[in-house]
C-alpha atoms as a PDB file:
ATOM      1  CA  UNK A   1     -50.583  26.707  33.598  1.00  0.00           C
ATOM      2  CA  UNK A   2     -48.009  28.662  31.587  1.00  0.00           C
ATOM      3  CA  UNK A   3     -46.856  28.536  28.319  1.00  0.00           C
ATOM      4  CA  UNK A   4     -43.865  27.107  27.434  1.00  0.00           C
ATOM      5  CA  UNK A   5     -41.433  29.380  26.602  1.00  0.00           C
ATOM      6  CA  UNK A   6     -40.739  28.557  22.459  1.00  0.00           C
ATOM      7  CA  UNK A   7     -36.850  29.605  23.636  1.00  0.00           C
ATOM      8  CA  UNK A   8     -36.465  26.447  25.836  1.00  0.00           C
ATOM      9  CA  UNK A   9     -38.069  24.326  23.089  1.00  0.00           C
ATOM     10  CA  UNK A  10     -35.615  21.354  21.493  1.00  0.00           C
ATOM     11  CA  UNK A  11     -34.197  22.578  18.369  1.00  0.00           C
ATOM     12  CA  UNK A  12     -34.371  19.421  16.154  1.00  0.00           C
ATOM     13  CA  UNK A  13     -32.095  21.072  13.687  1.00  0.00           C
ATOM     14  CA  UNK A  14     -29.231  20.450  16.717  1.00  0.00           C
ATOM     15  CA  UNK A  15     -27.422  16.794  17.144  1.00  0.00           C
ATOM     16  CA  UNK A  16     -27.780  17.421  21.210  1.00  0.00           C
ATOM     17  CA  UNK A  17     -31.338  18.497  21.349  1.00  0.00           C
ATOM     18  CA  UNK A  18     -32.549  15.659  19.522  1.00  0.00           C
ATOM     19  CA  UNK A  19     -30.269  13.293  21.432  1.00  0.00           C
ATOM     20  CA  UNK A  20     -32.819  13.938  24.673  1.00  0.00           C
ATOM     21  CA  UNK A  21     -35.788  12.807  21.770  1.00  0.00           C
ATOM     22  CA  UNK A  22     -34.480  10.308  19.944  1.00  0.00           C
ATOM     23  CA  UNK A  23     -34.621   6.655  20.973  1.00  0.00           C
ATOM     24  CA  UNK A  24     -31.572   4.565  21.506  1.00  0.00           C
ATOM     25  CA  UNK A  25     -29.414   3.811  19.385  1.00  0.00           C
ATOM     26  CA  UNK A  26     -29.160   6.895  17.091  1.00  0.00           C
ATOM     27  CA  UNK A  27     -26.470   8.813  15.312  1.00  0.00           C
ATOM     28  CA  UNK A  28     -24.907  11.647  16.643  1.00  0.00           C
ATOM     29  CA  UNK A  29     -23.426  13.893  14.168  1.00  0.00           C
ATOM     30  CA  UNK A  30     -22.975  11.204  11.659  1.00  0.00           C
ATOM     31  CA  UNK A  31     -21.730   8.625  14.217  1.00  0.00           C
ATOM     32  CA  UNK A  32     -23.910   5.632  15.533  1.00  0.00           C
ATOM     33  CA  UNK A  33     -23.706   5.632  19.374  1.00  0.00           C
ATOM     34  CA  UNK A  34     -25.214   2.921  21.690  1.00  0.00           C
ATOM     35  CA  UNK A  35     -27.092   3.339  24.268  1.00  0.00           C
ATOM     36  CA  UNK A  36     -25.505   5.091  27.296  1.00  0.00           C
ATOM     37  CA  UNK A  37     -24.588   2.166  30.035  1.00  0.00           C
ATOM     38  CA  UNK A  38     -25.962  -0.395  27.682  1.00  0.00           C
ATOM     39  CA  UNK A  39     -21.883  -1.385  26.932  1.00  0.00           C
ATOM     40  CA  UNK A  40     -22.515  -1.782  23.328  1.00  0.00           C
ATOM     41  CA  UNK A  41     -19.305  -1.084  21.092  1.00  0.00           C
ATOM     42  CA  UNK A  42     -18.520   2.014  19.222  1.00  0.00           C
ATOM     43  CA  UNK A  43     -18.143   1.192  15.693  1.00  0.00           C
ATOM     44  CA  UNK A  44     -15.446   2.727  13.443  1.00  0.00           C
ATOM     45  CA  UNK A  45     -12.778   1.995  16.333  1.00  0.00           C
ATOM     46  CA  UNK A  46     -11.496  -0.686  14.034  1.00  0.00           C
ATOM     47  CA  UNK A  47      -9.514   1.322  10.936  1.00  0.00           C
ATOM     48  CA  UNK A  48      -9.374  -2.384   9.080  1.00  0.00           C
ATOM     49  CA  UNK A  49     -11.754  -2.621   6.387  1.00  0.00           C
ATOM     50  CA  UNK A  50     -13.890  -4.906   7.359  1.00  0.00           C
ATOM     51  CA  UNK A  51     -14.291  -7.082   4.368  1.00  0.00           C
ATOM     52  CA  UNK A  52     -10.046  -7.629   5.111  1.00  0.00           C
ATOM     53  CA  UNK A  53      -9.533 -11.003   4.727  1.00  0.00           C
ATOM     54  CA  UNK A  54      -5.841 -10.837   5.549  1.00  0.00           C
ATOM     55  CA  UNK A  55      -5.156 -11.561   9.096  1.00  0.00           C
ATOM     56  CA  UNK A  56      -1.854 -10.279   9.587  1.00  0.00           C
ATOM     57  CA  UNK A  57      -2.917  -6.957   9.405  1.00  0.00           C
ATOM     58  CA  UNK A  58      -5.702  -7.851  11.880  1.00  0.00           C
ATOM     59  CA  UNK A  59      -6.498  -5.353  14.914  1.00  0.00           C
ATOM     60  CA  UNK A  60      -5.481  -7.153  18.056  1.00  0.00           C
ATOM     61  CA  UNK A  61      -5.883  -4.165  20.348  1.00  0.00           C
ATOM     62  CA  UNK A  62      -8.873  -4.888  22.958  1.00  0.00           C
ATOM     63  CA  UNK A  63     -12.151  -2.647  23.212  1.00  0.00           C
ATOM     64  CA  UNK A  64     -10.275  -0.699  26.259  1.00  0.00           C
ATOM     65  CA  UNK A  65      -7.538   0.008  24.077  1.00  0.00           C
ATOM     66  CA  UNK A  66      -9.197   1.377  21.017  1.00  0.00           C
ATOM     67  CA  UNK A  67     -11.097   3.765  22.884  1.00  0.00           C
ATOM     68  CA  UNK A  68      -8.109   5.212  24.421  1.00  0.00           C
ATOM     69  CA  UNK A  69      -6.435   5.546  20.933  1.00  0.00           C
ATOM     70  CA  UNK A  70      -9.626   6.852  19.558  1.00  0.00           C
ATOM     71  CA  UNK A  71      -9.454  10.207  22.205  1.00  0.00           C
ATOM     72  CA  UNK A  72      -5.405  10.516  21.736  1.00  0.00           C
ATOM     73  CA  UNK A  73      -6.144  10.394  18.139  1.00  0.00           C
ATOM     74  CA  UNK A  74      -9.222  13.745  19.170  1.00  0.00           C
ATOM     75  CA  UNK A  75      -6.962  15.607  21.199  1.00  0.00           C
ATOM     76  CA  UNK A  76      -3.941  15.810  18.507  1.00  0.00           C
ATOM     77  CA  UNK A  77      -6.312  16.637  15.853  1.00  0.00           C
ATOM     78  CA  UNK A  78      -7.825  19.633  17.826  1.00  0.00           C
ATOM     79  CA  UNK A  79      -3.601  20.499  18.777  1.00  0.00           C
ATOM     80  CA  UNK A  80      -3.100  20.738  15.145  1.00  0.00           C
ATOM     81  CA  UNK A  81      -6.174  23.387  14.407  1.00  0.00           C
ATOM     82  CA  UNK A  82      -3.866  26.129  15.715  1.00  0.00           C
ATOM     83  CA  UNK A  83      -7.004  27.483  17.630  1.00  0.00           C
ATOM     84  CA  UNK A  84      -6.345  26.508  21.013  1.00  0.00           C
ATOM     85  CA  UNK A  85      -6.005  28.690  23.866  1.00  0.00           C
ATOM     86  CA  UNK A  86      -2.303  29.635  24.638  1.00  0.00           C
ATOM     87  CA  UNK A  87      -0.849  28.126  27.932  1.00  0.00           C
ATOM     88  CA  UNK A  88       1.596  30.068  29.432  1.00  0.00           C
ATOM     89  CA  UNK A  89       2.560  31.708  26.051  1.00  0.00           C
ATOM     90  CA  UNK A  90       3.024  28.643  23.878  1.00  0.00           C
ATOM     91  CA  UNK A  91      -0.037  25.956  22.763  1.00  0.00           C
ATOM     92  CA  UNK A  92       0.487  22.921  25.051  1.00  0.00           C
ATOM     93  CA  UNK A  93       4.117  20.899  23.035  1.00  0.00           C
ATOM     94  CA  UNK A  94       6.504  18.403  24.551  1.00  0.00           C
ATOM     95  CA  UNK A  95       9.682  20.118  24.477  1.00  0.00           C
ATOM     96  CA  UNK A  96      12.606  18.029  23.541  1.00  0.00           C
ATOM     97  CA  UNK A  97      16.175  19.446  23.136  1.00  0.00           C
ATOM     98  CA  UNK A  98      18.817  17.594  21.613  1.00  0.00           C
ATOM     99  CA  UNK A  99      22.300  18.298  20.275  1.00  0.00           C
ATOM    100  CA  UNK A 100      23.140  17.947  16.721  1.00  0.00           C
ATOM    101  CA  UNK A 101      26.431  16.172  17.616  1.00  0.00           C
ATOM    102  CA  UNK A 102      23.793  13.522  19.784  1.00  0.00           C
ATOM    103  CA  UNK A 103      21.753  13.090  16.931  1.00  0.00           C
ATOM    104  CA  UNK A 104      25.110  12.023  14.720  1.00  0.00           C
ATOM    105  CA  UNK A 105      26.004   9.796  17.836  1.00  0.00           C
ATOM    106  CA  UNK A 106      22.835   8.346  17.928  1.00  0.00           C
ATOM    107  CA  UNK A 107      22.774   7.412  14.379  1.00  0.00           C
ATOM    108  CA  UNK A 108      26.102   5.707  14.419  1.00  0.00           C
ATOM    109  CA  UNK A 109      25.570   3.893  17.681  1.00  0.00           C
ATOM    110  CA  UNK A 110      21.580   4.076  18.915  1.00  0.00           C
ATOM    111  CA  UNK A 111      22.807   5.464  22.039  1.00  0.00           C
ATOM    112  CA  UNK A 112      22.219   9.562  21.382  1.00  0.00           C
ATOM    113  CA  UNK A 113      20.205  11.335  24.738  1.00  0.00           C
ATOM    114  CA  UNK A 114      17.647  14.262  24.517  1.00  0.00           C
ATOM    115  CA  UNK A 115      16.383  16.110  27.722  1.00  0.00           C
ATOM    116  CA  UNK A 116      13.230  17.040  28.445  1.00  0.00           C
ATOM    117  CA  UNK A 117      11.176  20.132  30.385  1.00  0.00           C
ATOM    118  CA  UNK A 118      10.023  17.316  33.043  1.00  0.00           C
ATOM    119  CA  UNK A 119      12.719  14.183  33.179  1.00  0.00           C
ATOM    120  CA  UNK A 120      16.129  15.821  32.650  1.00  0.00           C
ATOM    121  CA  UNK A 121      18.080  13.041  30.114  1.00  0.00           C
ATOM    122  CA  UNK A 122      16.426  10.253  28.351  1.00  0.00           C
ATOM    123  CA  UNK A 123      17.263   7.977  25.455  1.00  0.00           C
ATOM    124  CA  UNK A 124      17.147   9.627  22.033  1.00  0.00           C
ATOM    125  CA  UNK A 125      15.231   6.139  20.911  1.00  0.00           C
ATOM    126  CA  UNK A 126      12.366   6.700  23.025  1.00  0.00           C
ATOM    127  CA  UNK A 127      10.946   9.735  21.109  1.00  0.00           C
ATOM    128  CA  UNK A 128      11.197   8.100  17.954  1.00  0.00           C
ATOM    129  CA  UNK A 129       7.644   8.847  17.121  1.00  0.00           C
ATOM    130  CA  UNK A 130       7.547  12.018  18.390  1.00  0.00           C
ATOM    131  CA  UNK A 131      10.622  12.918  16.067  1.00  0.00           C
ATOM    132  CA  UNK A 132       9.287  11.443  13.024  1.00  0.00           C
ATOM    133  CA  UNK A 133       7.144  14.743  12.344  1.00  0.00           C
ATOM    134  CA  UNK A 134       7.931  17.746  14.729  1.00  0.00           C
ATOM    135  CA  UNK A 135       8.389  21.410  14.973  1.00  0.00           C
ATOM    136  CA  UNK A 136      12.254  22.030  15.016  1.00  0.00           C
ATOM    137  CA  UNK A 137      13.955  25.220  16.401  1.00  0.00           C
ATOM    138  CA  UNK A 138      17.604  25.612  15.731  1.00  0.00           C
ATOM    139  CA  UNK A 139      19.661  26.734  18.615  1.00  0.00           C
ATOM    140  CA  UNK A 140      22.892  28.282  18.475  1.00  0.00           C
ATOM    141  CA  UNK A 141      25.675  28.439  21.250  1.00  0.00           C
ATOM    142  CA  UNK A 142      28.660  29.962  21.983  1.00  0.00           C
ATOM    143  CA  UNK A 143      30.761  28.342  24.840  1.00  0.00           C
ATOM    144  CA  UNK A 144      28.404  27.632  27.950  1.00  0.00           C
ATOM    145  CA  UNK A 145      24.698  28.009  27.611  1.00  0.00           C
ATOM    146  CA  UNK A 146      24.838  31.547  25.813  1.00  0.00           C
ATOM    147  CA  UNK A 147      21.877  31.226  22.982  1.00  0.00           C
ATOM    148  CA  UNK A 148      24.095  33.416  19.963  1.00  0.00           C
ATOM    149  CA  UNK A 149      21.383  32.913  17.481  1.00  0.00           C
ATOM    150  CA  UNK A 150      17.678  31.267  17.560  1.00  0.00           C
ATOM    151  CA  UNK A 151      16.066  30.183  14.191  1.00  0.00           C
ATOM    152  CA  UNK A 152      12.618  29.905  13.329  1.00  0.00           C
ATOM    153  CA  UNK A 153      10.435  27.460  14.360  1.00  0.00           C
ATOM    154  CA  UNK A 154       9.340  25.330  11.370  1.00  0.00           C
ATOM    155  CA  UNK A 155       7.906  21.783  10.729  1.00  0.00           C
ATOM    156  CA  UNK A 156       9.680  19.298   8.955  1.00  0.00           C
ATOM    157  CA  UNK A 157       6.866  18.672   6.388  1.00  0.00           C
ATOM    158  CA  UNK A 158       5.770  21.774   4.806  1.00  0.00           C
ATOM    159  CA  UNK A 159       2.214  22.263   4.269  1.00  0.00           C
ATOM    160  CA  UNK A 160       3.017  21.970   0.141  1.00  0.00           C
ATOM    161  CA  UNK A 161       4.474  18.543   1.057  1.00  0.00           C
ATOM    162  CA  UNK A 162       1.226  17.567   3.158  1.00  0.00           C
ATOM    163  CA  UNK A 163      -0.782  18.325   0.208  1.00  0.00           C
ATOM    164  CA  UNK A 164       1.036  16.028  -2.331  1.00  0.00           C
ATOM    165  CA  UNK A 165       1.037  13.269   0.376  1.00  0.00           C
ATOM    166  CA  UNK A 166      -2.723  13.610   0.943  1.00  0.00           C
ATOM    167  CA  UNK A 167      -3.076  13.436  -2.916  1.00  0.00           C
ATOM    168  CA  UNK A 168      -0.757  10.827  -3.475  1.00  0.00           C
ATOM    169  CA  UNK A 169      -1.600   8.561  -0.267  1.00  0.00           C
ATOM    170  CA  UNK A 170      -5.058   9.395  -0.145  1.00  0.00           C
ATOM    171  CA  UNK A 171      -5.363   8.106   3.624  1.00  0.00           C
ATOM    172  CA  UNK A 172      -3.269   5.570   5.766  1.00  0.00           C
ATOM    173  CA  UNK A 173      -1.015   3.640   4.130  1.00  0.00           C
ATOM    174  CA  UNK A 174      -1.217   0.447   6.168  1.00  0.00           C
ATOM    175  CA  UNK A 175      -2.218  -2.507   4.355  1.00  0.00           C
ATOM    176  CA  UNK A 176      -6.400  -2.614   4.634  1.00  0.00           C
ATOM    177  CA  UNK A 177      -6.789   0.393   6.893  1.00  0.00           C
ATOM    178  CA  UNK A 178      -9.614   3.058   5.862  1.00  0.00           C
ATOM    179  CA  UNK A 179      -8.067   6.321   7.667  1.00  0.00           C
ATOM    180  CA  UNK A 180      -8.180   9.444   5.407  1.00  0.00           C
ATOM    181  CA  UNK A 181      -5.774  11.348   4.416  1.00  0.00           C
ATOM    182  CA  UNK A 182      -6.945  14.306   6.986  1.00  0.00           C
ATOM    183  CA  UNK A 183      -6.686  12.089  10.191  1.00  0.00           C
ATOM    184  CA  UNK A 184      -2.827  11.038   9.610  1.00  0.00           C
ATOM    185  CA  UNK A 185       0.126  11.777  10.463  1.00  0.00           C
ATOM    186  CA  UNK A 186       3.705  12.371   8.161  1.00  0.00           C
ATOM    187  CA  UNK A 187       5.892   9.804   8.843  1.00  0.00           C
ATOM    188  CA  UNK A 188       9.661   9.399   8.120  1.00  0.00           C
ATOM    189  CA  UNK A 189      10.305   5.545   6.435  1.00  0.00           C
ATOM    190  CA  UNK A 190      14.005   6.565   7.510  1.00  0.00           C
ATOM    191  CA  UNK A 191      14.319   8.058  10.771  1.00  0.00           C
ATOM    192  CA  UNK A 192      14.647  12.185  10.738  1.00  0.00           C
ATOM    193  CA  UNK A 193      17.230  11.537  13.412  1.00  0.00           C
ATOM    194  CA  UNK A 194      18.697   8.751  11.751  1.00  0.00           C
ATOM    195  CA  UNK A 195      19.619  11.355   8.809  1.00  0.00           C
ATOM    196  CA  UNK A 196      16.520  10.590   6.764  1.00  0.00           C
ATOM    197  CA  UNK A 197      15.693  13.985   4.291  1.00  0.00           C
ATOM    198  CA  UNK A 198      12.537  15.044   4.363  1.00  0.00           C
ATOM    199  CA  UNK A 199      10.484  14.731   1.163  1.00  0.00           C
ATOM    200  CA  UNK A 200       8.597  13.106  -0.222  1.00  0.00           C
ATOM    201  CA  UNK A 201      10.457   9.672  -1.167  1.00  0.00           C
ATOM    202  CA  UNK A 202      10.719   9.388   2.401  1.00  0.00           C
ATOM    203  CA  UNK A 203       7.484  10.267   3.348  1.00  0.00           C
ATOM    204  CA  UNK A 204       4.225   8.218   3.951  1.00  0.00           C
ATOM    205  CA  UNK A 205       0.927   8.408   5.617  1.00  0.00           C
ATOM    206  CA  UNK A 206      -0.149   6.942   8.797  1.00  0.00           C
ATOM    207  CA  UNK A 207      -2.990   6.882  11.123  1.00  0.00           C
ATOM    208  CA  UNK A 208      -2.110   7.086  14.888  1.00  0.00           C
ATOM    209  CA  UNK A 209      -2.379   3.738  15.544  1.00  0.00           C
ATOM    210  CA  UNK A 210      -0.495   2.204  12.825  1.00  0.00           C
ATOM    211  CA  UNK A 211       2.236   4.996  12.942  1.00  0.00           C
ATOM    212  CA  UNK A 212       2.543   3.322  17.283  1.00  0.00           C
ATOM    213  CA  UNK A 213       2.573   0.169  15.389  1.00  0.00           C
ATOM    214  CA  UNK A 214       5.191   0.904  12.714  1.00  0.00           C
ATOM    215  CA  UNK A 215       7.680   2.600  15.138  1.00  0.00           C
ATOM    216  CA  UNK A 216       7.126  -0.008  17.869  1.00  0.00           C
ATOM    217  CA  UNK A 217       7.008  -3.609  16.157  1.00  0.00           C
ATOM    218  CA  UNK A 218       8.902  -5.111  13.341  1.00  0.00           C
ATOM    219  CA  UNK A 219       7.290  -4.159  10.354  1.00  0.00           C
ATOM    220  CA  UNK A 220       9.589  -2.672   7.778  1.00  0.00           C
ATOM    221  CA  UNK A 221       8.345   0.057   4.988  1.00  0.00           C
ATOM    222  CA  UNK A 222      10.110   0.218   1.598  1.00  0.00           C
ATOM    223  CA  UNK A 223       8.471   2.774  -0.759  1.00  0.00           C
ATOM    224  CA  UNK A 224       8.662   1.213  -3.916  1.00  0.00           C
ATOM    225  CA  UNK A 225       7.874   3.532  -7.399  1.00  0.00           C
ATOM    226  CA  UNK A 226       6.084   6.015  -4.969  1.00  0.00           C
ATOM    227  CA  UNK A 227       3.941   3.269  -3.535  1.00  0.00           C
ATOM    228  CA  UNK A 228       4.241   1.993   0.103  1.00  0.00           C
ATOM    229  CA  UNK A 229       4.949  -1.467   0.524  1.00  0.00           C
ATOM    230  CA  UNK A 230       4.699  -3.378   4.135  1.00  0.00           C
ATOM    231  CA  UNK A 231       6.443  -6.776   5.331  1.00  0.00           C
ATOM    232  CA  UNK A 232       5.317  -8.122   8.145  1.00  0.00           C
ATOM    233  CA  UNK A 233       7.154  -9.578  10.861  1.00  0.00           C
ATOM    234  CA  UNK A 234       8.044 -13.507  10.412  1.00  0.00           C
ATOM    235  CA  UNK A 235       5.852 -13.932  13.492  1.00  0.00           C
ATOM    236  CA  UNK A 236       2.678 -12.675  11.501  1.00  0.00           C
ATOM    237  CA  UNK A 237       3.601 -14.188   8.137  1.00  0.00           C
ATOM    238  CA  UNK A 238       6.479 -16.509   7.761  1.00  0.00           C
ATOM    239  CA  UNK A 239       6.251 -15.776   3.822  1.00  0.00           C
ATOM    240  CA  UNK A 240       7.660 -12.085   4.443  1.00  0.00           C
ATOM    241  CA  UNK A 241       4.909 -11.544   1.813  1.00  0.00           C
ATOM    242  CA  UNK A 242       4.744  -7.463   0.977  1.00  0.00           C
ATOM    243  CA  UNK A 243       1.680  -5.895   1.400  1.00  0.00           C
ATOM    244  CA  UNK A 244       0.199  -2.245   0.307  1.00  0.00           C
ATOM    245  CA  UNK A 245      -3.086  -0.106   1.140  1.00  0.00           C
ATOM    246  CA  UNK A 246      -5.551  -0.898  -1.795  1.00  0.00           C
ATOM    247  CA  UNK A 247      -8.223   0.226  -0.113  1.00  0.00           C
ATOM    248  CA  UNK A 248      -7.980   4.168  -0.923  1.00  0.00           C
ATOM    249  CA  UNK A 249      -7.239   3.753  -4.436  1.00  0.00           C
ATOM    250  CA  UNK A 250     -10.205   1.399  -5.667  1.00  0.00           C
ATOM    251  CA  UNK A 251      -7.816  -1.746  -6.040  1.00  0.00           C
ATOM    252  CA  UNK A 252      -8.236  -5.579  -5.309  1.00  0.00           C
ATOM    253  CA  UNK A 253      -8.184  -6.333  -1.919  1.00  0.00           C
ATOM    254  CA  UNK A 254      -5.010  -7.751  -0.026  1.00  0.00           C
ATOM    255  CA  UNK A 255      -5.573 -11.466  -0.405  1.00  0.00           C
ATOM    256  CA  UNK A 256      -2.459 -12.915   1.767  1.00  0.00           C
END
């Protein structure tokens, strides 16, 4: 018989080696997963602290639906490491192009269009999330297509304003939810394309799933002495009561 060779041996210092070891359930790098085909939930797909006792800021999405926000949520965080392969000479980006005189048309009248590299025109409206914290390039043309002058490509929120956001905000800034600061994204409480400045008193964090749910429901956001305040939709909560995150800054829970 020969000797096993001490380089194939499981190193127990690595998550993966000692998956094959360790009986199931176990964590894996800090995470508790179930048994493979033993359909046991993930946990931590559920932002909502779970000692909420508010239900209108309950997660309704199903099982399904959580895991597929859970890997959207994965593959924007690795986008935004800025150590991706390059694809074709640019890091994989939905390219929208938009004039500024359909961004003032939009804003008066909801109706402004943007094209895109794959579906030619669509309705401004649509990207509304996507807008709310982009990379803009300023184009200038003469008459025709002829580019006369191309800008630099910047974000809307600096990295400076990140930074006071993640100190002020501390995570997510829906009511209950436990997302941190690093998994969010910069939202606009006034549309960008609606005219809304970009700093910070117009400025909050959200996690992926509550910044779907902010842009595509009616919640409204008022920031109120630098604190973010939610109202539900009548639907939820006929009392319109407001409603902020307490759970980042050590406070009482929500109670509604």
């Amino acid at each position: 018989m020969n000797a096993a060779d001490p380089a194939d041996a499981a190193d127990p210092a690595d998550p993966v080696d000692a998956e094959e070891t360790v009986p199931w359930p176990h964590q894996l790098y800090g995470i508790n997963v179930p048994a493979p085909g033993s359909n046991e939930p993930f946990e931590g797909l559920d932002s909502i602290d779970p000692n909420s006792t508010d239900p209108a800021v309950k997660d309704t999405r199903t099982y399904g639906q959580k895991l597929l926000a859970g890997l959207i949520s994965c593959v924007k965080l690795a986008a935004r490491t800025g150590k991706l392969p390059l694809n074709g000479g640019l890091k994989t980006q939905l390219i929208l192009s938009c004039t500024e005189a359909e961004l003032r048309n939009n804003t008066a009248t909801g109706t402004g269009t943007i094209y895109t590299t794959h579906s030619g025109p669509m309705p401004l409206n649509l990207f509304a999330q996507t807008l709310c914290d982009p990379e803009i390039t300023t184009i200038t043309y003469s008459t025709g297509q002829n580019i006369i002058n191309l800008g630099r490509t910047q974000r809307l929120f600096t990295p400076t304003q990140r930074k006071a956001l993640y100190a002020r905000d501390l995570g997510c800034t829906f009511p209950d939810c436990t997302s941190p600061a690093t998994w969010c994204e910069a939202h606009h409480i006034t549309p960008w394309q609606d005219g809304g400045p970009t700093n910070l008193n117009n400025a909050t964090l959200l996690c992926q799933h509550h910044h779907t749910l902010l842009h595509h429901s009616q919640w409204q956001l008022q920031l109120i002495n630098g604190t973010p305040w939610y109202t539900p939709p009548f639907t939820i909560d006929p009392t319109q009561t407001k409603r902020r995150n307490n759970y980042h800054h050590g406070l009482p829970k929500n109670t509604n």
